[in-house]
C-alpha atoms as a PDB file:
ATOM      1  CA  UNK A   1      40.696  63.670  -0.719  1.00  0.00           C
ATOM      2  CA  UNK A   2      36.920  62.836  -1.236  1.00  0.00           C
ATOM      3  CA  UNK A   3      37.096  60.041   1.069  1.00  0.00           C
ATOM      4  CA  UNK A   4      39.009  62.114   4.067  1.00  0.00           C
ATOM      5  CA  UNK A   5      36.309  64.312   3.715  1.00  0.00           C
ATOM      6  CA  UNK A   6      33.763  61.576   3.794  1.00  0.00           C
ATOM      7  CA  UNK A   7      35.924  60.584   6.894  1.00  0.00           C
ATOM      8  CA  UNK A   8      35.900  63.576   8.451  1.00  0.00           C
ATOM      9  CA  UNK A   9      31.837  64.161   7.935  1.00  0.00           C
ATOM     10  CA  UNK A  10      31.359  61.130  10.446  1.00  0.00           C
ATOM     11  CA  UNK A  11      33.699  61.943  13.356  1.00  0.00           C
ATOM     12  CA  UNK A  12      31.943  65.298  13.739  1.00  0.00           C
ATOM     13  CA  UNK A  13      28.699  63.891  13.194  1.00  0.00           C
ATOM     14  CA  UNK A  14      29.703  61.546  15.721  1.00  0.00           C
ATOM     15  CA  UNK A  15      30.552  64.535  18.204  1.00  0.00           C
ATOM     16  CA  UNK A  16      27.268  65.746  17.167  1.00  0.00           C
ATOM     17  CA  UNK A  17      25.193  62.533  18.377  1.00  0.00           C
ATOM     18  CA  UNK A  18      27.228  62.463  21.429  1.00  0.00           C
ATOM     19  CA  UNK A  19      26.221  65.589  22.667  1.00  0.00           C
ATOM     20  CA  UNK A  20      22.805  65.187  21.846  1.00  0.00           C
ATOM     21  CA  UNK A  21      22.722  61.377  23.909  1.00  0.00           C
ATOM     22  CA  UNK A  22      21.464  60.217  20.838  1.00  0.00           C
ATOM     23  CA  UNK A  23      24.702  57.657  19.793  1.00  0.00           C
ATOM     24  CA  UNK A  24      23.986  54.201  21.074  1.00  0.00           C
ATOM     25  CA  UNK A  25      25.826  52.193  23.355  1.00  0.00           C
ATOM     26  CA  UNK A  26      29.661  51.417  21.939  1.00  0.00           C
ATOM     27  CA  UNK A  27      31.322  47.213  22.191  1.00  0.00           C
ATOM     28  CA  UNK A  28      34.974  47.125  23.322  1.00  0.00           C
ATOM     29  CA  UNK A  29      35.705  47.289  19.748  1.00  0.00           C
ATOM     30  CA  UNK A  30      34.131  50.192  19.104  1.00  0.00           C
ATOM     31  CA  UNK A  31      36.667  51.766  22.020  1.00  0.00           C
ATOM     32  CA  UNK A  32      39.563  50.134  20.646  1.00  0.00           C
ATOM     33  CA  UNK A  33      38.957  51.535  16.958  1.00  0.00           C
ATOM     34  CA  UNK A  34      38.572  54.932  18.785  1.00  0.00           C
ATOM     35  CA  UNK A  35      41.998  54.635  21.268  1.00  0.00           C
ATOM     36  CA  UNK A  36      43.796  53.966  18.061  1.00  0.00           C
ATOM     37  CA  UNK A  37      42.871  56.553  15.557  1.00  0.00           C
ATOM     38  CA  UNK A  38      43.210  58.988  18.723  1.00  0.00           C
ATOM     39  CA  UNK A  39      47.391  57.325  18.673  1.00  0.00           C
ATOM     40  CA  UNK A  40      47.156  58.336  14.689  1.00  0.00           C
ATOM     41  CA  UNK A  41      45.845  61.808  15.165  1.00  0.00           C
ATOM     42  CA  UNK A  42      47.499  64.832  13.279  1.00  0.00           C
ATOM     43  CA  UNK A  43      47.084  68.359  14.797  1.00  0.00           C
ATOM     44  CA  UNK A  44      47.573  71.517  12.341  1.00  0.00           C
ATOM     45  CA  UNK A  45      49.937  74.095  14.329  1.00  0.00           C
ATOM     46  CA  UNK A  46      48.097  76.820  12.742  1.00  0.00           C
ATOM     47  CA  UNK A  47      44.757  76.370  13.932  1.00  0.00           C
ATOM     48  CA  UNK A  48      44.644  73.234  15.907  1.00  0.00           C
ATOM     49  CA  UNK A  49      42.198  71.352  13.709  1.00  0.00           C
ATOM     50  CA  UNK A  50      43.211  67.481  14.300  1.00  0.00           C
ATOM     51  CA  UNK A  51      42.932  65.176  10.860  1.00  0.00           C
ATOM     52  CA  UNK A  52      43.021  60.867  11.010  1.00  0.00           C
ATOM     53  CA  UNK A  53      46.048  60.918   8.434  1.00  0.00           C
ATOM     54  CA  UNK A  54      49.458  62.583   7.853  1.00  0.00           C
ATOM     55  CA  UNK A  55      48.225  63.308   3.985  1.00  0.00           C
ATOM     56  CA  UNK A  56      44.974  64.537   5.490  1.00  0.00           C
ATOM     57  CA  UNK A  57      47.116  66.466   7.312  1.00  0.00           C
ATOM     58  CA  UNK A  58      48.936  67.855   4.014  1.00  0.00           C
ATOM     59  CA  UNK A  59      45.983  68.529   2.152  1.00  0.00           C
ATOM     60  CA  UNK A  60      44.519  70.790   5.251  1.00  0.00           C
ATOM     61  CA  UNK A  61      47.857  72.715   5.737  1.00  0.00           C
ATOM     62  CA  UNK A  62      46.748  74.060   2.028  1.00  0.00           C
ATOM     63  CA  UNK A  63      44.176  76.486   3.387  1.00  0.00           C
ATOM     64  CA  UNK A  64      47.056  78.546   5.455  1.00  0.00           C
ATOM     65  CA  UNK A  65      49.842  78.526   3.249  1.00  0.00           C
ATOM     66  CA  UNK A  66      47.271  78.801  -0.277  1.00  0.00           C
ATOM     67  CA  UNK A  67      49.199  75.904  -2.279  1.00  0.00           C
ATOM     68  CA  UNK A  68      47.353  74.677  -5.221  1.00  0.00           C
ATOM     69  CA  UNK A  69      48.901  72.155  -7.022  1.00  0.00           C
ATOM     70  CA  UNK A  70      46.339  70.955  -9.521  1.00  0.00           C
ATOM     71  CA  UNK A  71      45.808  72.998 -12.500  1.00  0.00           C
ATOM     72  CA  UNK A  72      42.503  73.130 -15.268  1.00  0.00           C
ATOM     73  CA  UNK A  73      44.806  72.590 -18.269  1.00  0.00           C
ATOM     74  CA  UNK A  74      42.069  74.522 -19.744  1.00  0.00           C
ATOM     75  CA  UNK A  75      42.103  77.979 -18.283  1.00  0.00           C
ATOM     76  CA  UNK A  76      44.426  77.683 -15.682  1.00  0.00           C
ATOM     77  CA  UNK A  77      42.612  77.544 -12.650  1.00  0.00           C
ATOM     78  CA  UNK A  78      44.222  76.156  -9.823  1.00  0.00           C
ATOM     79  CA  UNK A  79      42.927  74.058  -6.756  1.00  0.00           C
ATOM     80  CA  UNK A  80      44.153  72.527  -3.689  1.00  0.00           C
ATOM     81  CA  UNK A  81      42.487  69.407  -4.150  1.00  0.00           C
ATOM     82  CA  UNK A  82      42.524  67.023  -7.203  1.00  0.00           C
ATOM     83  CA  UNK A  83      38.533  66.699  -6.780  1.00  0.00           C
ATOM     84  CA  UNK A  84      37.880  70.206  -6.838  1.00  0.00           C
ATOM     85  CA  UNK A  85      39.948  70.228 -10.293  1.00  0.00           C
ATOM     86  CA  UNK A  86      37.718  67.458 -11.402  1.00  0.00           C
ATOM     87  CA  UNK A  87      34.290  69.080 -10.492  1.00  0.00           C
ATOM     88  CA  UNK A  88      35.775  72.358 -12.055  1.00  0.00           C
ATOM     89  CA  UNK A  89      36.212  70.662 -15.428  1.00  0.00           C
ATOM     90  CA  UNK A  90      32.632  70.056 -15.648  1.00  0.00           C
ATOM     91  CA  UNK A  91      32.326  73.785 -15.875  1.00  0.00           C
ATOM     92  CA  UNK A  92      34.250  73.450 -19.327  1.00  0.00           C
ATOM     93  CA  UNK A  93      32.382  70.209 -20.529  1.00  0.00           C
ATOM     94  CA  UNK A  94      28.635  71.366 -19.511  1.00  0.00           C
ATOM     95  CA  UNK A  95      28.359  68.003 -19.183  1.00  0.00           C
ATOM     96  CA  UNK A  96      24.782  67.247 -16.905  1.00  0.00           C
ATOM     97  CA  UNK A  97      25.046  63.653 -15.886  1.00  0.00           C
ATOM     98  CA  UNK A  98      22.723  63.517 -12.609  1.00  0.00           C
ATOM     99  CA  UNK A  99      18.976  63.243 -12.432  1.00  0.00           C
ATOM    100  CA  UNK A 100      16.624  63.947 -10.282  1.00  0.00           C
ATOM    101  CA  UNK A 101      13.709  61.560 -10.662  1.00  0.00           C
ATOM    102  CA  UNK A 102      11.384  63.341  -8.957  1.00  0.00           C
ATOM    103  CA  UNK A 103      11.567  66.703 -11.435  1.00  0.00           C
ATOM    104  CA  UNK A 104      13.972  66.034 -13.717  1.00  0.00           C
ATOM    105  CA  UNK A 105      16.179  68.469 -13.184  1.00  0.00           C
ATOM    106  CA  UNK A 106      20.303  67.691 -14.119  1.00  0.00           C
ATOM    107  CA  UNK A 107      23.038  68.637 -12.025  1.00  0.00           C
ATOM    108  CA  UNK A 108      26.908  68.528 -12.976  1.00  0.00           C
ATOM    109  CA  UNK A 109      27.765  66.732  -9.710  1.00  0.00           C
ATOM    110  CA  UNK A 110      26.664  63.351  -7.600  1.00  0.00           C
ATOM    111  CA  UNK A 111      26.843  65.613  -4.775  1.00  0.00           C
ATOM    112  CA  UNK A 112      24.548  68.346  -6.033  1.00  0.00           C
ATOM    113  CA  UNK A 113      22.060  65.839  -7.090  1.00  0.00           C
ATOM    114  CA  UNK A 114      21.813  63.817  -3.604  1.00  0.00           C
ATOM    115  CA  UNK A 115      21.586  68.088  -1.571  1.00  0.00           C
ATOM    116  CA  UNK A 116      18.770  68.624  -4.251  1.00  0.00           C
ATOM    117  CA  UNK A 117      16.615  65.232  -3.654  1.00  0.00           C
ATOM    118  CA  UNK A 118      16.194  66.775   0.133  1.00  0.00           C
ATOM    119  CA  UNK A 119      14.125  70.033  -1.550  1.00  0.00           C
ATOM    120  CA  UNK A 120      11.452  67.353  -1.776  1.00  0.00           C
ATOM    121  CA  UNK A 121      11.901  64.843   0.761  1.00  0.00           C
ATOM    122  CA  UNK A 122      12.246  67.886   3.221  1.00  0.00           C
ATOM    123  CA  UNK A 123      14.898  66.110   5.268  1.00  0.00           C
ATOM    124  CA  UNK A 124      17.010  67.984   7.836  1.00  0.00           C
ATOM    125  CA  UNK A 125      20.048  65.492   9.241  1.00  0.00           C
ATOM    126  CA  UNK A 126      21.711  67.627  10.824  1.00  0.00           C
ATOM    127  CA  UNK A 127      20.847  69.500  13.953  1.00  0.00           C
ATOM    128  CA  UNK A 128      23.054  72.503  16.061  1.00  0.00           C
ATOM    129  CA  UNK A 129      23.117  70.784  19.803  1.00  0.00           C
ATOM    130  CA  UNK A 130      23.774  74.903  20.777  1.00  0.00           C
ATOM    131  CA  UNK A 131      20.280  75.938  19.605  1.00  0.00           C
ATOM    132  CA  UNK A 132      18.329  73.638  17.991  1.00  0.00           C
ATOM    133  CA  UNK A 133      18.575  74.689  14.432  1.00  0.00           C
ATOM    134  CA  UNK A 134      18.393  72.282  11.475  1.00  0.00           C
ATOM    135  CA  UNK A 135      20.041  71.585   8.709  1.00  0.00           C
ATOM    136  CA  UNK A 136      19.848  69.261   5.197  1.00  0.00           C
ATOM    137  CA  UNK A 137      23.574  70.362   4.337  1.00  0.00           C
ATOM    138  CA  UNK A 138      26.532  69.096   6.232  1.00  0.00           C
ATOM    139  CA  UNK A 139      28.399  71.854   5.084  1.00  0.00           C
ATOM    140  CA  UNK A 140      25.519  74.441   6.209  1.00  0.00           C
ATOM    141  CA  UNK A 141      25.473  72.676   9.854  1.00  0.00           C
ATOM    142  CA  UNK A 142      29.428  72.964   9.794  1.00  0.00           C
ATOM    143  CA  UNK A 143      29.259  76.312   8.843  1.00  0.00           C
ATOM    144  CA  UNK A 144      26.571  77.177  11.281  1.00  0.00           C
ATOM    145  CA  UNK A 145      28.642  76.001  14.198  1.00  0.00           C
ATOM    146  CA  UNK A 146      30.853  78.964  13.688  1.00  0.00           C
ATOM    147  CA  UNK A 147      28.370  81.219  14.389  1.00  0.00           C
ATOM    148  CA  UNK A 148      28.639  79.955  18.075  1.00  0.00           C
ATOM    149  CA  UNK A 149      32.563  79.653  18.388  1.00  0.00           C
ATOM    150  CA  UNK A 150      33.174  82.309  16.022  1.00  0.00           C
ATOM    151  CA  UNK A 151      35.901  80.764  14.317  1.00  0.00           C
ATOM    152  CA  UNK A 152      37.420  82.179  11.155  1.00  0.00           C
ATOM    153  CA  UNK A 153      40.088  80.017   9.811  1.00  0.00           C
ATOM    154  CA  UNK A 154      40.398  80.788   5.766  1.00  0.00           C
ATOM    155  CA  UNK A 155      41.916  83.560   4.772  1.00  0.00           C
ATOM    156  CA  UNK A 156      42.242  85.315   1.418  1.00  0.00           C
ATOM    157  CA  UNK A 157      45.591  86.037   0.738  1.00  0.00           C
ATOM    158  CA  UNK A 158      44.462  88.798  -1.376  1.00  0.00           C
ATOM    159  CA  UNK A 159      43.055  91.404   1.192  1.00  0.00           C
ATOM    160  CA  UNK A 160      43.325  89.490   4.571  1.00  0.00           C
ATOM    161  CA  UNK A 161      39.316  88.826   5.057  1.00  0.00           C
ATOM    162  CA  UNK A 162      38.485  85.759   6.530  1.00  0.00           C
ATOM    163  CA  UNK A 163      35.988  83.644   6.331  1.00  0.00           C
ATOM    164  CA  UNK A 164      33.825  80.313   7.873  1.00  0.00           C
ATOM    165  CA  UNK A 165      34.303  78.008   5.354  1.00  0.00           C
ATOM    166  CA  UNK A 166      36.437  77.418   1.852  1.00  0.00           C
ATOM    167  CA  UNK A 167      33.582  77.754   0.015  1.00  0.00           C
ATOM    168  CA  UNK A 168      32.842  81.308   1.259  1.00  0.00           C
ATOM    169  CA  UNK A 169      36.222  82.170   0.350  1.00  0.00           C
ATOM    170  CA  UNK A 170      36.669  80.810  -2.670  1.00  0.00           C
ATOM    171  CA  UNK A 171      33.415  82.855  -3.623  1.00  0.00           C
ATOM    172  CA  UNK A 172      34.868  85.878  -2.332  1.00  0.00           C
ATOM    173  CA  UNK A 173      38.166  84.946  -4.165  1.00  0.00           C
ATOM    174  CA  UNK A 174      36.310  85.990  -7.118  1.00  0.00           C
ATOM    175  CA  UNK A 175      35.561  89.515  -6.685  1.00  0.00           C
ATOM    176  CA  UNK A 176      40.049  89.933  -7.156  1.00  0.00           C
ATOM    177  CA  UNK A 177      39.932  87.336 -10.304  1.00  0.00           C
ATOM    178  CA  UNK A 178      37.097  87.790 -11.937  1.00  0.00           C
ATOM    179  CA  UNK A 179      36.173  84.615 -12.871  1.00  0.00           C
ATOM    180  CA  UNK A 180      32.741  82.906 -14.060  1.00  0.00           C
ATOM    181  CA  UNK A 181      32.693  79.230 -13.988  1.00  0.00           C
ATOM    182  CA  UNK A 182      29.232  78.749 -13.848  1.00  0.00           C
ATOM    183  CA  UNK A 183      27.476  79.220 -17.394  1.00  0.00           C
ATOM    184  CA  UNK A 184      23.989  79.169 -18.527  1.00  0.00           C
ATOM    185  CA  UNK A 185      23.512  76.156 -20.696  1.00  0.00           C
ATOM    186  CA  UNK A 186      20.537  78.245 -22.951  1.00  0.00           C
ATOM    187  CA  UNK A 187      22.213  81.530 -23.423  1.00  0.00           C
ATOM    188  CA  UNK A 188      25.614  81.162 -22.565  1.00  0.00           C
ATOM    189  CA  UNK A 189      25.693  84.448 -19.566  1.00  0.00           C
ATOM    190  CA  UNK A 190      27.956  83.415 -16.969  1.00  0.00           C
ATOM    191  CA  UNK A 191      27.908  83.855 -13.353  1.00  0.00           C
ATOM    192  CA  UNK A 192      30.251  84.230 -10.368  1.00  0.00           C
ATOM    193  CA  UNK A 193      27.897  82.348  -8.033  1.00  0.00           C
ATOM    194  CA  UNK A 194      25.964  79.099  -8.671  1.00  0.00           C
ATOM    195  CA  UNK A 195      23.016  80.649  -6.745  1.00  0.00           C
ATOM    196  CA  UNK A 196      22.724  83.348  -9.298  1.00  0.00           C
ATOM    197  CA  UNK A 197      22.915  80.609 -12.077  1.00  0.00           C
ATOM    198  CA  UNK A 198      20.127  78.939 -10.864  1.00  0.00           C
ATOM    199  CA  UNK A 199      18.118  82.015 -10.678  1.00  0.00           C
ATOM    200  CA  UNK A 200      18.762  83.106 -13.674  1.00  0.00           C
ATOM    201  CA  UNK A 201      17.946  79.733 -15.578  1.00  0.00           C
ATOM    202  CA  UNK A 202      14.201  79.832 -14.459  1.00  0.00           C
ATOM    203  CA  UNK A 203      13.669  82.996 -17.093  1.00  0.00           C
ATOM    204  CA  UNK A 204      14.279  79.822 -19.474  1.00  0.00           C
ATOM    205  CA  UNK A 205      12.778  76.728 -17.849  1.00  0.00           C
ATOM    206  CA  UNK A 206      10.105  79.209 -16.234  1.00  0.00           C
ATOM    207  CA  UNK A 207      10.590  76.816 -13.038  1.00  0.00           C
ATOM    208  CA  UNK A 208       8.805  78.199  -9.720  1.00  0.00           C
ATOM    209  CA  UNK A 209      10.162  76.452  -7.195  1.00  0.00           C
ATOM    210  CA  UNK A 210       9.109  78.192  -3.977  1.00  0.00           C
ATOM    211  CA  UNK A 211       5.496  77.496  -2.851  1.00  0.00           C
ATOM    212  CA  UNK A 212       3.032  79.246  -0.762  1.00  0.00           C
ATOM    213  CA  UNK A 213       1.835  76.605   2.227  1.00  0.00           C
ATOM    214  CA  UNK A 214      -1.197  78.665   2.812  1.00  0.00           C
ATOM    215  CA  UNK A 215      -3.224  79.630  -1.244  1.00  0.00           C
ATOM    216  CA  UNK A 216      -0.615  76.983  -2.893  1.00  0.00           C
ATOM    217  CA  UNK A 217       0.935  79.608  -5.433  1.00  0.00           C
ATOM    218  CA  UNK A 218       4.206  79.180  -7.193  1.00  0.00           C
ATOM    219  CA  UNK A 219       7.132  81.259  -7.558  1.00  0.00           C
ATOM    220  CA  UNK A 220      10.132  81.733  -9.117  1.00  0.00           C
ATOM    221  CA  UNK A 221      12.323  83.392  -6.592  1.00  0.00           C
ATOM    222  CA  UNK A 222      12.358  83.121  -2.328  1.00  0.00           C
ATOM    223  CA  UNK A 223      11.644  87.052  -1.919  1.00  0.00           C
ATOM    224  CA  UNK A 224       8.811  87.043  -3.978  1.00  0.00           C
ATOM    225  CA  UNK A 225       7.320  84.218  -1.777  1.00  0.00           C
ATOM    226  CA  UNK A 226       8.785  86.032   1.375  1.00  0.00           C
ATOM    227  CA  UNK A 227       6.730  89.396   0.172  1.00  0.00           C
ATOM    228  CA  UNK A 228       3.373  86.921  -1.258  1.00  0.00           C
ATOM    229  CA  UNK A 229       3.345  85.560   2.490  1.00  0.00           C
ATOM    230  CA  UNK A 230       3.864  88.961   4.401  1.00  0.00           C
ATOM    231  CA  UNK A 231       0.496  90.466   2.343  1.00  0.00           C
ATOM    232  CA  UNK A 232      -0.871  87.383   3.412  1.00  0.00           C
ATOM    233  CA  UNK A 233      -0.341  88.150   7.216  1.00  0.00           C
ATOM    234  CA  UNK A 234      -1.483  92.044   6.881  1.00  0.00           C
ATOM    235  CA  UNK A 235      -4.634  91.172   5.428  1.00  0.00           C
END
């Protein structure tokens, strides 16, 4: 499933660099790759999203109808995908095994560890051809786009919100279960929201990782540096 994703990623970057006259000229190969995964596209009846594959196909068709075949054999949890089971079972093991070499911070995931490196190479690959905006996530460009089309395609099954993306809904999922996956590797508190994890682990590691361009001060969270700046500007 990782690797339809990874699939996926590049067409709609490639839409992206289209639209932005940015992709270079394509060979007659190039075309002829293109004519035939256009012969092997699969269209969802639900919401007309097309996928490469027929098991791409399959895995998508989980967001409407809420199958989720693979099951933590540890608490239960269920998940569409077999990788989201595997990065779930992380949550159980605490186990850290990416490092950044720049601060030496540990994530649970390859993934989280390559979106952190771009904190401090400042990178944004991924621009909105609507207005402009940048982004360093994929996911936060993808999401973005809906702003603009307005598009709404997961829905919890619960209470009949929808939301942007999976990830949105699987956080909002939450609020109904109850559940905590992410837990504080110094005092054991657990959170709902990885965001919230991360805050709370600086009142341990005492990390400040939000820096004032203008006196150079450090600080631990965004709104405090949001408020520092502001007095700045009144003065």
């Amino acid at each position: 499933s990782e690797l339809i994703e990874d699939n996926e990623e590049k067409e709609e970057l490639s839409e992206v660099e289209e639209k932005n006259h940015v992709r270079s000229a394509e060979n007659p190969k190039q075309k002829d790759l293109k004519k035939r995964r256009a012969k092997k596209s699969f269209t969802c009846t639900q919401c007309g999203k097309s996928l490469t594959s027929k098991h791409g196909l399959d895995v998508h068709m989980r967001v409407h109808t809420g199958e989720k075949p693979f099951t933590c054999d540890q608490c239960g949890k269920s998940f569409s995908q077999s990788s989201s089971l595997k990065d779930h079972m992380n949550n159980h093991t605490g186990e850290k095994l990416y490092s950044c070499d720049q601060c030496g911070k540990t994530f649970l995931r390859a993934s989280e560890l390559k979106q952190h490196l771009r904190v401090h190479t400042k990178e944004k690959l991924y621009s909105c051809y609507l207005c402009g905006k940048s982004f360093s996530r994929f996911s936060t460009w993808k999401e973005h786009q809906k702003i603009h089309t307005g598009v709404r395609e997961y829905m919890c099954f619960e209470c009949e919100n929808t939301f942007t993306s999976a990830s949105r809904l699987k956080r909002h999922e939450r609020i109904h279960t109850g559940e905590k996956p992410y837990k504080c590797s110094h005092c054991d508190k657990r959170f709902s929201r990885s965001g919230t994890l991360k805050t709370h682990e600086r009142i341990h590691t005492g990390e400040k990782p939000y820096h004032c361009t203008a006196c150079g001060k450090c600080f631990k969270h965004s709104s405090s540096l949001h408020s520092h700046t502001k007095n700045l500007h009144s003065k």
